[in-house]
Protein backbone atom coordinates (compact mmCIF):
# COMPACT_ATOMS: atom_id res chain seq x y z
CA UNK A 1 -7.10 0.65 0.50
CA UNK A 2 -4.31 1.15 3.16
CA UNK A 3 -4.48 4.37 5.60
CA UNK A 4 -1.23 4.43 7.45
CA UNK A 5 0.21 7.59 9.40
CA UNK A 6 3.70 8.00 9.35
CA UNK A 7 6.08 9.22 11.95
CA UNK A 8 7.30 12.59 11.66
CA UNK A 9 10.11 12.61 9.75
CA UNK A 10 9.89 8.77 7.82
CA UNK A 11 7.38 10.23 5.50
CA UNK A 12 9.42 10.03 2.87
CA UNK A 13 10.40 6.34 3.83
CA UNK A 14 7.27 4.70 4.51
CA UNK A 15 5.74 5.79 1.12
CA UNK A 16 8.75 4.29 -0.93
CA UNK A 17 7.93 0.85 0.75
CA UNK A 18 4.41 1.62 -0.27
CA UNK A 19 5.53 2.32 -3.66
CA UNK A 20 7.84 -0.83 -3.78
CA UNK A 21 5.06 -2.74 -2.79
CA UNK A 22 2.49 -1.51 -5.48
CA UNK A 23 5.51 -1.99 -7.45
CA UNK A 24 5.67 -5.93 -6.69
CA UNK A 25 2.11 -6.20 -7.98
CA UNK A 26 2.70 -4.53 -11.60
CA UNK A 27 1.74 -7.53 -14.23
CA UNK A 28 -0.29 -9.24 -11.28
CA UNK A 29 -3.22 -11.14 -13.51
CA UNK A 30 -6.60 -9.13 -12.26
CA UNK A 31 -4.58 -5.54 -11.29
CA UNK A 32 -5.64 -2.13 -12.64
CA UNK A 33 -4.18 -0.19 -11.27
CA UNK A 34 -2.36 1.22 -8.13
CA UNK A 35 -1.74 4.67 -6.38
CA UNK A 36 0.26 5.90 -3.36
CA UNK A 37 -1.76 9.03 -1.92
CA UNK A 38 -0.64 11.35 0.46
CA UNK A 39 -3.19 13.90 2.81
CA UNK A 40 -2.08 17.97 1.81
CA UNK A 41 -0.41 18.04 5.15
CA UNK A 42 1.49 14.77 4.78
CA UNK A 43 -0.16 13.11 8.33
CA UNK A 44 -1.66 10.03 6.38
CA UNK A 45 -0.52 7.89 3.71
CA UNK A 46 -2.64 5.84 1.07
CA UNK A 47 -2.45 2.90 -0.83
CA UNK A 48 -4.83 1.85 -3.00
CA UNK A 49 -5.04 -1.31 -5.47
CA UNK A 50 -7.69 -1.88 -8.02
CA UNK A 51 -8.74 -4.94 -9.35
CA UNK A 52 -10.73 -6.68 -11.96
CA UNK A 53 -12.02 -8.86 -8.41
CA UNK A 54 -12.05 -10.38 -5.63
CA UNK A 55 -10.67 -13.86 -6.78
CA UNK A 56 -7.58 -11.77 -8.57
CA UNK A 57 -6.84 -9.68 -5.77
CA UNK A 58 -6.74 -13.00 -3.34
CA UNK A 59 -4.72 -14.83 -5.71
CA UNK A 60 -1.78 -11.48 -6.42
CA UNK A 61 -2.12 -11.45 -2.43
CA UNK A 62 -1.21 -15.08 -1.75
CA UNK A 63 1.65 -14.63 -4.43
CA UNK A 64 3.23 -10.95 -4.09
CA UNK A 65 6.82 -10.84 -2.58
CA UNK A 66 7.74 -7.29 -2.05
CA UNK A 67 11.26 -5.86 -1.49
CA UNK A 68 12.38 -5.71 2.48
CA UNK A 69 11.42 -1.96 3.80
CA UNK A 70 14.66 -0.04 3.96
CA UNK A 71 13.96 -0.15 7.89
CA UNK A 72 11.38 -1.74 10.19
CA UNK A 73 7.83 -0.67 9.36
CA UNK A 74 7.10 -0.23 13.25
CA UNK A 75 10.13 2.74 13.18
CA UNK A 76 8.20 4.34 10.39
CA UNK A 77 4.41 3.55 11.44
CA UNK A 78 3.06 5.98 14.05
CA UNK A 79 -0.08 3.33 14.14
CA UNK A 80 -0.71 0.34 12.47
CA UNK A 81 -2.35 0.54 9.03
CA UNK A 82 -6.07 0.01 8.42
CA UNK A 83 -7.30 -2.01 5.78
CA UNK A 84 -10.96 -0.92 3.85
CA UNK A 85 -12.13 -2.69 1.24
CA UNK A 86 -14.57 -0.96 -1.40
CA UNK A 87 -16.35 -2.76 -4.37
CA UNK A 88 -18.03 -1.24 -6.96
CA UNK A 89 -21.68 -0.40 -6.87
């Protein structure tokens, strides 16, 4: 999972280069599935990738080449994402 805030206004923005880049992983060996989440009031953005594990996930990361964001992602970041990992218990 990837918790990012946006800056006001490049909402809109920063989750279409989240969805281009769960887009790059469709037909990934290993993925499940992906989401883009947003917080009711639109301060945080999430993206979330499931996989079948760890080794798959490693292997689609090593390989994915996503589209260029439409601008930098430090003009649409308020703070720098952070990255949690979760397995299943």
């Amino acid at each position: 999972m990837s918790f990012v805030s946006p800056k006001p206004g490049k909402e809109k923005a920063l989750m279409g280069t989240m969805r281009s880049f769960a887009k790059a992983l469709e037909g990934m060996p290993g993925l499940l599935e992906t989401f883009v989440l947003s917080e009711e009031c639109g301060k945080n953005l999430v993206g979330v990738s499931m996989w079948r594990d760890r080794t798959a996930f490693e292997a689609a990361m090593e390989r994915v080449h996503p589209p260029p964001p439409s601008e930098p992602l430090e003009q649409m970041r308020a703070t720098p994402p952070t990255i949690r990992e979760f397995e299943s218990v």
